[in-house]
Protein backbone atom coordinates (compact mmCIF):
# COMPACT_ATOMS: atom_id res chain seq x y z
CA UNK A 1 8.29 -18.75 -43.40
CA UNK A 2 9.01 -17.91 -46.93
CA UNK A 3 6.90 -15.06 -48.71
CA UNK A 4 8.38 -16.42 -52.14
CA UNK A 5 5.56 -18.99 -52.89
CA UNK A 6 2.45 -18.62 -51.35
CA UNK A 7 0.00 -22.04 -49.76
CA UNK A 8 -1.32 -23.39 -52.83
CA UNK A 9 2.17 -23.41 -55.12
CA UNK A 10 3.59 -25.25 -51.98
CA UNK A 11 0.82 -27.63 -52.42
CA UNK A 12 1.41 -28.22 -56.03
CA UNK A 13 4.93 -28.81 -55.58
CA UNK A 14 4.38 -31.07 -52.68
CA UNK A 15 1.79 -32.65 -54.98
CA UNK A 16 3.80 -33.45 -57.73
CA UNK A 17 6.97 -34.66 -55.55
CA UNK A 18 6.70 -38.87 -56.04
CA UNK A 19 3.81 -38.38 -58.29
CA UNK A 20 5.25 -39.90 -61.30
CA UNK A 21 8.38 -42.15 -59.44
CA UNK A 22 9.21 -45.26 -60.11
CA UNK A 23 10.72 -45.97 -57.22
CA UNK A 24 7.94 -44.91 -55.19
CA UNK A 25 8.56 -48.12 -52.62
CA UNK A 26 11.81 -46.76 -51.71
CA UNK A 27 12.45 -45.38 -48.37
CA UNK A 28 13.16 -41.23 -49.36
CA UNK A 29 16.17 -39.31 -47.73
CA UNK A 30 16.19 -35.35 -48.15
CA UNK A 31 18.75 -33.86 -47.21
CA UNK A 32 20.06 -30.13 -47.40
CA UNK A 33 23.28 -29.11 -46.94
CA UNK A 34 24.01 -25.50 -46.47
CA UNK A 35 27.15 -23.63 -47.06
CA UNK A 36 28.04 -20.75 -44.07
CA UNK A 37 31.77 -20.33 -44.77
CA UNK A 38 33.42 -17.28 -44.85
CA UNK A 39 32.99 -16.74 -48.30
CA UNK A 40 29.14 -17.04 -48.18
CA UNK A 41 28.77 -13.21 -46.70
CA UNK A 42 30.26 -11.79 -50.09
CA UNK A 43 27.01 -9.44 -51.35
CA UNK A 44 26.68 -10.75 -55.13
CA UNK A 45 23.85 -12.88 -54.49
CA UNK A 46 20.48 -12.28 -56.11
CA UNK A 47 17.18 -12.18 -53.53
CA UNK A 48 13.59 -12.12 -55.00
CA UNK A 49 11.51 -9.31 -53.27
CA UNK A 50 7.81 -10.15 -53.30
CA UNK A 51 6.65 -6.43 -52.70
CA UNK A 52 8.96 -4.78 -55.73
CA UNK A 53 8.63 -8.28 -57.33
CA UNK A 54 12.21 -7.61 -58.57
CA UNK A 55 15.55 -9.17 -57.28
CA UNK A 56 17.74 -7.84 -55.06
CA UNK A 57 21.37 -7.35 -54.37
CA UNK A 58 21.95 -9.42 -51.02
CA UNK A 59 25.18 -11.71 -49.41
CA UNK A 60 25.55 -15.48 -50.53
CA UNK A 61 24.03 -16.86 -47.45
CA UNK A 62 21.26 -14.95 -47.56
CA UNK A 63 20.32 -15.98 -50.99
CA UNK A 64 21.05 -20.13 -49.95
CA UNK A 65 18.67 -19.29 -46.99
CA UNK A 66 15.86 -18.12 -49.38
CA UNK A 67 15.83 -21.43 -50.98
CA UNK A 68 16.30 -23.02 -47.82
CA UNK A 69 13.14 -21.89 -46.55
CA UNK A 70 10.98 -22.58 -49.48
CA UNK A 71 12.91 -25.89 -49.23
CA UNK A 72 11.41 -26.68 -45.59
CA UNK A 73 8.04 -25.47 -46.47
CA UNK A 74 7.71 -27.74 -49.12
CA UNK A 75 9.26 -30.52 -46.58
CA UNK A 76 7.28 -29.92 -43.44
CA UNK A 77 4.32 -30.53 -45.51
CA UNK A 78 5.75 -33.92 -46.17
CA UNK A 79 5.55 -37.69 -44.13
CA UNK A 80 9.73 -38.04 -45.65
CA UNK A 81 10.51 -34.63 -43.78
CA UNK A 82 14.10 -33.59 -44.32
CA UNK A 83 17.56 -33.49 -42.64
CA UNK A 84 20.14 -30.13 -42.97
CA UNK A 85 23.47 -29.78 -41.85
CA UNK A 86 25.33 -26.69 -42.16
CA UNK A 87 28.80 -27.11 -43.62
CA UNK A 88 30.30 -25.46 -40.28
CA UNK A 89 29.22 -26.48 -36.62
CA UNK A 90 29.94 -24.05 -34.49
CA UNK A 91 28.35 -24.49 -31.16
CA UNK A 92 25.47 -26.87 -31.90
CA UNK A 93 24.77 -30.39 -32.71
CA UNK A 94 27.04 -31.91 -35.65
CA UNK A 95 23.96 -34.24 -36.40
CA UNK A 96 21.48 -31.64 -38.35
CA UNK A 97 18.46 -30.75 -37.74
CA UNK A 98 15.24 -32.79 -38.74
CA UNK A 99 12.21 -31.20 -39.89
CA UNK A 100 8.88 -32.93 -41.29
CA UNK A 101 5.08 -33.24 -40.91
CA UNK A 102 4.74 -33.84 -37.73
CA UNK A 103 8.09 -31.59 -36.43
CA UNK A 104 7.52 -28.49 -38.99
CA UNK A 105 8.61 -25.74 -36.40
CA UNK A 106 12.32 -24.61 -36.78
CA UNK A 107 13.93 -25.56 -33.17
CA UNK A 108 15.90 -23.31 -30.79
CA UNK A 109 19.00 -24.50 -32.17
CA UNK A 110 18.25 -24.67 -35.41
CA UNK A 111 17.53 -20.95 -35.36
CA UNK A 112 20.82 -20.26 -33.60
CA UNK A 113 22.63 -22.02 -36.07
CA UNK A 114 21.27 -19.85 -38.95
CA UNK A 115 21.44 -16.65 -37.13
CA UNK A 116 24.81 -17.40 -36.77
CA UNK A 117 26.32 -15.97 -39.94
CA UNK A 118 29.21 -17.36 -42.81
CA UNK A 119 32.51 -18.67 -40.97
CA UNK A 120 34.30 -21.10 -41.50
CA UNK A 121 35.74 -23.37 -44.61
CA UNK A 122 33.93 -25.45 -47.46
CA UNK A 123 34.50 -28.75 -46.06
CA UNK A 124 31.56 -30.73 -48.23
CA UNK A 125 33.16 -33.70 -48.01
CA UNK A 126 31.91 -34.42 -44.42
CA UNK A 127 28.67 -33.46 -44.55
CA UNK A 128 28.37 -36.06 -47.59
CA UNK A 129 30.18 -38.88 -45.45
CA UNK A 130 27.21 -38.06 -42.55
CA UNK A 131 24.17 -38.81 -45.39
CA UNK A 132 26.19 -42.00 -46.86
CA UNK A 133 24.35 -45.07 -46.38
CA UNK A 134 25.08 -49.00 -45.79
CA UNK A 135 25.99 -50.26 -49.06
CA UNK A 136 23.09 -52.95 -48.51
CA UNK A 137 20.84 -50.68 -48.38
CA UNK A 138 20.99 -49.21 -51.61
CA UNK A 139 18.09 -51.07 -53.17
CA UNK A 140 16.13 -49.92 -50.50
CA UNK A 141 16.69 -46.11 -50.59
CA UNK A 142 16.48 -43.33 -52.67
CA UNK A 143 18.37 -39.60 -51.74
CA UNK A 144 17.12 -36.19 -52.74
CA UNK A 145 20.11 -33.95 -52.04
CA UNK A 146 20.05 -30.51 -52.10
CA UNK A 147 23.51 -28.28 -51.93
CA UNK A 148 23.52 -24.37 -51.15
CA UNK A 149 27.12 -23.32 -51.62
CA UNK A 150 28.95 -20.76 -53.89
CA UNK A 151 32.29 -22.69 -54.81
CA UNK A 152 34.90 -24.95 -54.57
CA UNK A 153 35.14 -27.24 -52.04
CA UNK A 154 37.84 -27.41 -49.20
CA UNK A 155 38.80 -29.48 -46.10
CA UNK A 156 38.61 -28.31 -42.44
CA UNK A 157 41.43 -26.47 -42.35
CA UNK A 158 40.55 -24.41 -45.62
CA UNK A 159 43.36 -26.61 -47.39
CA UNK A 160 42.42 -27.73 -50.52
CA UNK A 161 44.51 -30.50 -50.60
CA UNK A 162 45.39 -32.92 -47.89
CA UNK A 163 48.59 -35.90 -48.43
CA UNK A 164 47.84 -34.87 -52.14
CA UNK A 165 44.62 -35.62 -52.58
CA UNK A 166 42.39 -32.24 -53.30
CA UNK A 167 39.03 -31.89 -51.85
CA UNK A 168 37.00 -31.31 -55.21
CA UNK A 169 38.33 -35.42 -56.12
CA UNK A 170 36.94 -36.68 -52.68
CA UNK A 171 33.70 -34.37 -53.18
CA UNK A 172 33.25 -35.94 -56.57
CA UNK A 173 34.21 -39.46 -55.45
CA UNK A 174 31.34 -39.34 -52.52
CA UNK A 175 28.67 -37.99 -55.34
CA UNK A 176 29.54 -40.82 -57.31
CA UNK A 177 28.95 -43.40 -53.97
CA UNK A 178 25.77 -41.55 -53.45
CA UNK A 179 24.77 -41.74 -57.38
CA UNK A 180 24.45 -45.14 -56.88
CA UNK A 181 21.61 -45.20 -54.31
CA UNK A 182 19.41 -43.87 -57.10
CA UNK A 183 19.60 -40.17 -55.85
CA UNK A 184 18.77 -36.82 -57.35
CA UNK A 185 21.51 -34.09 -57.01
CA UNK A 186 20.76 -30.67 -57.09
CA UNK A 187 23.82 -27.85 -56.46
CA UNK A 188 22.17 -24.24 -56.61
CA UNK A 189 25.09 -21.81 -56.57
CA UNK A 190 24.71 -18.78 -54.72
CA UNK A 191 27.18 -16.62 -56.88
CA UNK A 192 27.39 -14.91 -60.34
CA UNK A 193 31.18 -15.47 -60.24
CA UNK A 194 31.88 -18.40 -62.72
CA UNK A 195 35.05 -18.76 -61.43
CA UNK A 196 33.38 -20.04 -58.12
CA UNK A 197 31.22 -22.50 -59.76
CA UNK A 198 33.18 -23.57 -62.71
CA UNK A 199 34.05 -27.08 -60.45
CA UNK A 200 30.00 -27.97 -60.39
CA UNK A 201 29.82 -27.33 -63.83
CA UNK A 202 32.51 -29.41 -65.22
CA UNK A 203 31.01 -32.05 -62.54
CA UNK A 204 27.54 -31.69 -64.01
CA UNK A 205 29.04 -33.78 -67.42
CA UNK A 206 30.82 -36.48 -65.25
CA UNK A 207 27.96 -37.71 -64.00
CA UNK A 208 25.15 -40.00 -65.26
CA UNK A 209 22.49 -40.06 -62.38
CA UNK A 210 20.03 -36.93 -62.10
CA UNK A 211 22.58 -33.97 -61.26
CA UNK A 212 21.76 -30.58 -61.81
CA UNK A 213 23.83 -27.16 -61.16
CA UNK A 214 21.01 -24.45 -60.80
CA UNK A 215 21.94 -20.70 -60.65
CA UNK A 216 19.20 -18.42 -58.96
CA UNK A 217 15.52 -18.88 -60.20
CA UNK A 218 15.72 -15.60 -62.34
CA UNK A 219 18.42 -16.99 -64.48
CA UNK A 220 16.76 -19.83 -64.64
CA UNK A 221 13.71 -18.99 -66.08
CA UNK A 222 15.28 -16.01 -67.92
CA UNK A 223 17.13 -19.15 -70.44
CA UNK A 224 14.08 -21.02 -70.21
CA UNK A 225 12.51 -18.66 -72.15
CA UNK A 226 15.62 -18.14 -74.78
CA UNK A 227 15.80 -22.37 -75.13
CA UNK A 228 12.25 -23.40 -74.60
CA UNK A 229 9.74 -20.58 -75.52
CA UNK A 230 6.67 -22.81 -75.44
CA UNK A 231 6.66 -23.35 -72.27
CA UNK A 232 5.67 -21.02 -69.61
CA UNK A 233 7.96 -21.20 -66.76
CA UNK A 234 7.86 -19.98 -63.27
CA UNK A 235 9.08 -20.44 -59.39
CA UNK A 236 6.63 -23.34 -58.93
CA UNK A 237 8.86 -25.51 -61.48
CA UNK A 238 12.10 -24.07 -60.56
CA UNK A 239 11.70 -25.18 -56.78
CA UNK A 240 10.16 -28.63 -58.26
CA UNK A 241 13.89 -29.09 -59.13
CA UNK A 242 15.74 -28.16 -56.04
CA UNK A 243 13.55 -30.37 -53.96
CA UNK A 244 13.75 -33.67 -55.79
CA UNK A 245 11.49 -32.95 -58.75
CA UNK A 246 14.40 -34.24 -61.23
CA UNK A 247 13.63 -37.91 -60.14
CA UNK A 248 10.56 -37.60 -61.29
CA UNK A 249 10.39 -35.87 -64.05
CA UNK A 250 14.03 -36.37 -65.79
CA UNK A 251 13.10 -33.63 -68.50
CA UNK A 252 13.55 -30.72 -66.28
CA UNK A 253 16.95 -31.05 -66.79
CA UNK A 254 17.00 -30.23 -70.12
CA UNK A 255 14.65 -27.10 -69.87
CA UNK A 256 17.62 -24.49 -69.52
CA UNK A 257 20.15 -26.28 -71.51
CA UNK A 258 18.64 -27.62 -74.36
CA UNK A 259 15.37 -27.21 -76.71
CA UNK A 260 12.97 -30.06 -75.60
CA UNK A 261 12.09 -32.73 -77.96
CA UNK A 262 9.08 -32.95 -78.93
CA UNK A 263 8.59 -36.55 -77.28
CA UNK A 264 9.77 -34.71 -73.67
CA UNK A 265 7.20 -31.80 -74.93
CA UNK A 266 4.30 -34.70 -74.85
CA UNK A 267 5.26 -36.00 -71.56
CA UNK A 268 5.75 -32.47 -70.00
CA UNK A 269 2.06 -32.36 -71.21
CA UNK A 270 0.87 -35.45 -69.71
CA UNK A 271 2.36 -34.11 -66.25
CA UNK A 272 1.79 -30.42 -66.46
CA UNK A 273 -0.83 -29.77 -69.26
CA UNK A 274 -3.63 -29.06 -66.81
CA UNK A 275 -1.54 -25.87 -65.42
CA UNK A 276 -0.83 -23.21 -68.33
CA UNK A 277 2.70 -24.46 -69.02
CA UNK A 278 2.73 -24.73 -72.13
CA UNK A 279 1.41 -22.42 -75.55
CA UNK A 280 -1.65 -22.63 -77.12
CA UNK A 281 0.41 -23.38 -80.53
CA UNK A 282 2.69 -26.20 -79.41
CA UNK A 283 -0.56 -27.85 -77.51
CA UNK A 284 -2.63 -27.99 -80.81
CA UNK A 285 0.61 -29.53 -82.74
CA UNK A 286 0.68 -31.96 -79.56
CA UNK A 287 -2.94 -32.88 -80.87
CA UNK A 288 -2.48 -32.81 -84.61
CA UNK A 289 0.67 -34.82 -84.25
CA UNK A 290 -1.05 -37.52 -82.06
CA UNK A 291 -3.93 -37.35 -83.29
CA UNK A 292 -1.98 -38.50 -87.08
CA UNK A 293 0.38 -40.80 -85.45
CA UNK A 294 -2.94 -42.82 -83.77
CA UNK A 295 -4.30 -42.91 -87.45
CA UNK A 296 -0.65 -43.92 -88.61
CA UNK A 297 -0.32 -46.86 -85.84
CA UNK A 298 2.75 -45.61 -85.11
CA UNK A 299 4.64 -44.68 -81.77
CA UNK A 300 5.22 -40.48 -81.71
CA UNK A 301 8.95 -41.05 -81.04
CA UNK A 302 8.69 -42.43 -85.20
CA UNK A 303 6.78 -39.42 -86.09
CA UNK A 304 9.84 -37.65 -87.28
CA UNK A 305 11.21 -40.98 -89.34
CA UNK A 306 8.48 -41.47 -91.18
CA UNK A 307 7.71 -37.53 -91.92
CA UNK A 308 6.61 -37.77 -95.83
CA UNK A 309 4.35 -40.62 -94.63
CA UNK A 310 2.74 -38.81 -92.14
CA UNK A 311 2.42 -35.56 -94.20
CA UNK A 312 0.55 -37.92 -96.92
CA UNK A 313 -1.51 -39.82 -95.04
CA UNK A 314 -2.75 -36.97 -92.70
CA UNK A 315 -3.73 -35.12 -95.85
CA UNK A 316 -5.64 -37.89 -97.05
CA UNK A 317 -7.42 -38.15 -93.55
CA UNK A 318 -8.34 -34.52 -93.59
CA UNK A 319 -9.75 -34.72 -97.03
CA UNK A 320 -11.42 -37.77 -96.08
CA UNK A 321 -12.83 -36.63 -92.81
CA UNK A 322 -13.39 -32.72 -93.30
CA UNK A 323 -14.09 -32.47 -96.52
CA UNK A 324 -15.38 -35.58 -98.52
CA UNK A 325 -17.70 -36.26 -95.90
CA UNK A 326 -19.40 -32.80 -96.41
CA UNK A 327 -19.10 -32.42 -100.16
CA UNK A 328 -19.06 -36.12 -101.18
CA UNK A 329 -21.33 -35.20 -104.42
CA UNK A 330 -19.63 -33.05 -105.55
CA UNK A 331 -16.39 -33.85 -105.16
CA UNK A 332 -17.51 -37.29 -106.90
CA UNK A 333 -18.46 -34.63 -109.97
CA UNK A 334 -15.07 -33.32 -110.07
CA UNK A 335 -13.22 -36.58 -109.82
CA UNK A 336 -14.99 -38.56 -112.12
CA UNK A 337 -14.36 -35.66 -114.89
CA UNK A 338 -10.99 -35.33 -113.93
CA UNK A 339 -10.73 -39.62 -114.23
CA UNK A 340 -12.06 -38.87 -117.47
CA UNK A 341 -9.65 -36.51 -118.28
CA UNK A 342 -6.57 -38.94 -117.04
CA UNK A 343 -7.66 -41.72 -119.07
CA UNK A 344 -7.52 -39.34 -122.36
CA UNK A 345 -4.47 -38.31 -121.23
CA UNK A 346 -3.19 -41.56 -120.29
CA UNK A 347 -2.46 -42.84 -123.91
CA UNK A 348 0.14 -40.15 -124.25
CA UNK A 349 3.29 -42.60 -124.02
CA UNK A 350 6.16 -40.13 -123.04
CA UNK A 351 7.49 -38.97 -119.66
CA UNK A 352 7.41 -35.07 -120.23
CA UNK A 353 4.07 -35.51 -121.32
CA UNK A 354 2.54 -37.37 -118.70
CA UNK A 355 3.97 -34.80 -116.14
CA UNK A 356 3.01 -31.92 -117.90
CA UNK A 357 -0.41 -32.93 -119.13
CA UNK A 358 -1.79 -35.26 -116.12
CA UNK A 359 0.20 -34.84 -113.20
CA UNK A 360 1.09 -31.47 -112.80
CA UNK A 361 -2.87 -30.77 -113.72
CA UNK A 362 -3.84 -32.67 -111.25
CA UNK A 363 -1.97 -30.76 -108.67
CA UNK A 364 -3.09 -27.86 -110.19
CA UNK A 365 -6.55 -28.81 -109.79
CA UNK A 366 -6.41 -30.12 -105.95
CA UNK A 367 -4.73 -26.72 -105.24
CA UNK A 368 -7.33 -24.78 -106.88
CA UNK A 369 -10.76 -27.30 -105.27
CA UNK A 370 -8.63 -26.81 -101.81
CA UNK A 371 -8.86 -22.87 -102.14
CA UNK A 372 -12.62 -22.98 -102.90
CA UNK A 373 -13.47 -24.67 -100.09
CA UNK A 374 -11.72 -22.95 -98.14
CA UNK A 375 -14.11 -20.24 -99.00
CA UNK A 376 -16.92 -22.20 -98.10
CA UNK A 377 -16.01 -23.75 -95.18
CA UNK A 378 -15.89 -21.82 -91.91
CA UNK A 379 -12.27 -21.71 -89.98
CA UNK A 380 -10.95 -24.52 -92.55
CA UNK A 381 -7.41 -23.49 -91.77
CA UNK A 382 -8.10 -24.77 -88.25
CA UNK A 383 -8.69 -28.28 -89.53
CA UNK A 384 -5.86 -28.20 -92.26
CA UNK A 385 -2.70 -25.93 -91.06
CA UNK A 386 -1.18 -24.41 -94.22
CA UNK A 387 2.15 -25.76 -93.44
CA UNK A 388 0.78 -29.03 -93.56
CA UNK A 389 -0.63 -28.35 -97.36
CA UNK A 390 2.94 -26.71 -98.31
CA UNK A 391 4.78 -29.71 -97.29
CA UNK A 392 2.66 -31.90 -98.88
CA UNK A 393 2.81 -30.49 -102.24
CA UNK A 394 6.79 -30.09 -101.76
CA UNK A 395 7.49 -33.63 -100.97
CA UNK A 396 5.08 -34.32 -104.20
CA UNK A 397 6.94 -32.22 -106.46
CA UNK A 398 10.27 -33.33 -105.29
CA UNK A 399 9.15 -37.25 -105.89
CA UNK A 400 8.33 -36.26 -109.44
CA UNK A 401 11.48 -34.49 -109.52
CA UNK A 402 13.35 -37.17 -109.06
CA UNK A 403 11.46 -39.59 -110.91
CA UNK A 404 11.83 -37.33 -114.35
CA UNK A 405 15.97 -37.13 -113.55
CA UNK A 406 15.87 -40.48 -113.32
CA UNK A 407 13.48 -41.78 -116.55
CA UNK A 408 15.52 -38.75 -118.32
């Protein structure tokens, strides 16, 4: 149906959908819920073209039924299937329309109802009543809920409040309900008028559960790229989100609002490494960094807390491994003369001295035996980064800094 994706990024979406859940003994509800009110055949919505491979100017409802097609390929490929209901029944069934694995084909009705065309109000609150289930069955059930709209809510009657209540406080009370069946929200506006989506972003920081307001993919991956540079983004992760992806990999969230951590970086490796998602830089940091911490005994997440440690102690594993190994004589050579030179040096009793004459050599000297080998040994930068030398030497001087202020 949709021309967006093509068979085998379907597949790795379906693939990774459950892949890494928790709650993978759960009985899954997906569930779309489509906005065709009025207000849904304003042309600001944004349409990806596969032949120009640029976006187009199209209405709202033609945008939400671009992602609701890539949503039901993704879903027919699946045993869960999924269940839409358009925000306005018109003339056909007010239950939705089921489509799965073994019912993939888009009914008679089902076609009528999107040929149809925006009419109608906003009334979200009673398509979220219709998806609510028995309160004793919320240990039992886990909702992937997917919302194509472009604004505030309203009731029936295109009131937004009703005996003073206002719709947008009984939309976010029913979120809340449905929060607590461990569910994964997903709103994707169909707009560029913040005014129209303001509500689902001031809702986005109400609630704890996964909840996620996406604009269209371009957007998307356009602050991706401003936020999260190492990472390679593109439609297959984009529609990973609007399908249910956030449940199982939480750190999606974060990729167009914040700069990842680098503990989220390591686990967006573990799930995603094998596809080109991330840099060749920030993967061989992934490795150094591990690679130290292992040596360390110490859990990545303490990298950062223990950062002069680590910086010590994985320049005394590099000398130890890259170099001594190689040039154990002579390195032996050069320390036992400088040894030699320390003990001399040693009976000098005051503090300037003993910095100036023995310390500060000594630096001095590892600088200049690291520069010679690196002239010996092939790609040696690739084995000891020079940021990892600077810091090194920094947090060196700076401890003798502070121990000369203080013996001053």
């Amino acid at each position: 149906m949709s021309s967006v994706l093509n068979e085998s990024e379907i597949d790795f979406i379906v693939s990774k959908l459950g892949t890494n859940n928790t709650s993978f003994n759960k009985k899954i509800k997906n569930v779309i819920i489509i906005d065709n009110s009025g207000s849904m055949s304003t042309r600001d919505g944004n349409k990806y073209d596969p032949q120009t491979k640029k976006y187009i100017k199209v209405t709202r409802y033609e945008e939400a039924l671009e992602t609701l097609y890539i949503a039901l390929d993704i879903y027919r490929k699946t045993d869960e299937g999924c269940i839409i209901y358009f925000i306005n029944n018109h003339e056909w069934s007010d239950s939705g329309f089921y489509i799965n694995k073994e019912k993939p084909e888009i009914s008679e009705e089902f076609q009528k109802a999107i040929n149809y065309g925006p009419s109608g109000c906003t009334d979200i609150a009673t398509c979220l009543k219709k998806i609510l289930p028995n309160r004793g069955l919320s240990d039992t059930i886990k909702i992937n809920l997917l919302i194509l709209c472009d604004g505030n809510p309203t009731y029936k009657d295109g009131n937004k409040t009703i005996l003073g209540k206002h719709a947008n406080d009984e939309v976010v009370e029913l979120l809340k309900i449905i929060g607590n069946y461990d569910a994964n929200v997903v709103v994707r506006t169909v707009t560029d008028d913040e005014k129209d989506v303001e509500f689902w972003y001031n809702v986005d920081k109400e609630f704890t559960f996964p909840f996620e307001v996406l604009d269209d993919c371009q957007s998307y991956l356009n602050t991706l790229k401003i936020l999260n540079p190492q990472i390679n983004g593109d439609m297959k992760l984009y529609y990973l989100m609007c399908v249910g992806g956030l449940s199982s990999y939480p750190y999606l969230d974060k990729l167009n609002e914040t700069e990842l951590s680098f503990q989220d970086l390591i686990k967006f490796n573990d799930d995603f490494g094998k596809h080109d998602y991330l840099s060749h830089e920030i993967l061989k940091l992934i490795d150094q960094k591990l690679n130290i911490a292992t040596y360390l005994k110490i859990q990545i997440k303490d990298y950062d807390d223990n950062n002069s440690k680590v910086i010590l102690y994985g320049f005394y594993l590099f000398l130890k491994n890259n170099i001594y190994t190689k040039y154990s004589y002579r390195i032996n050579i050069i320390i036992g003369i400088m040894l030699v030179y320390f003990a001399y040096l040693m009976f000098k009793n005051f503090i300037w001295n003993l910095f100036l004459w023995t310390i500060l050599p000594f630096i001095m000297y590892t600088i200049v035996i690291i520069f010679i080998l690196n002239i010996f040994i092939k790609d040696f930068n690739k084995y000891l980064p020079l940021q990892l030398l600077s810091s090194m030497f920094f947090d060196l001087l700076t401890r003798i800094a502070k121990f000369i202020m203080k013996n001053d």
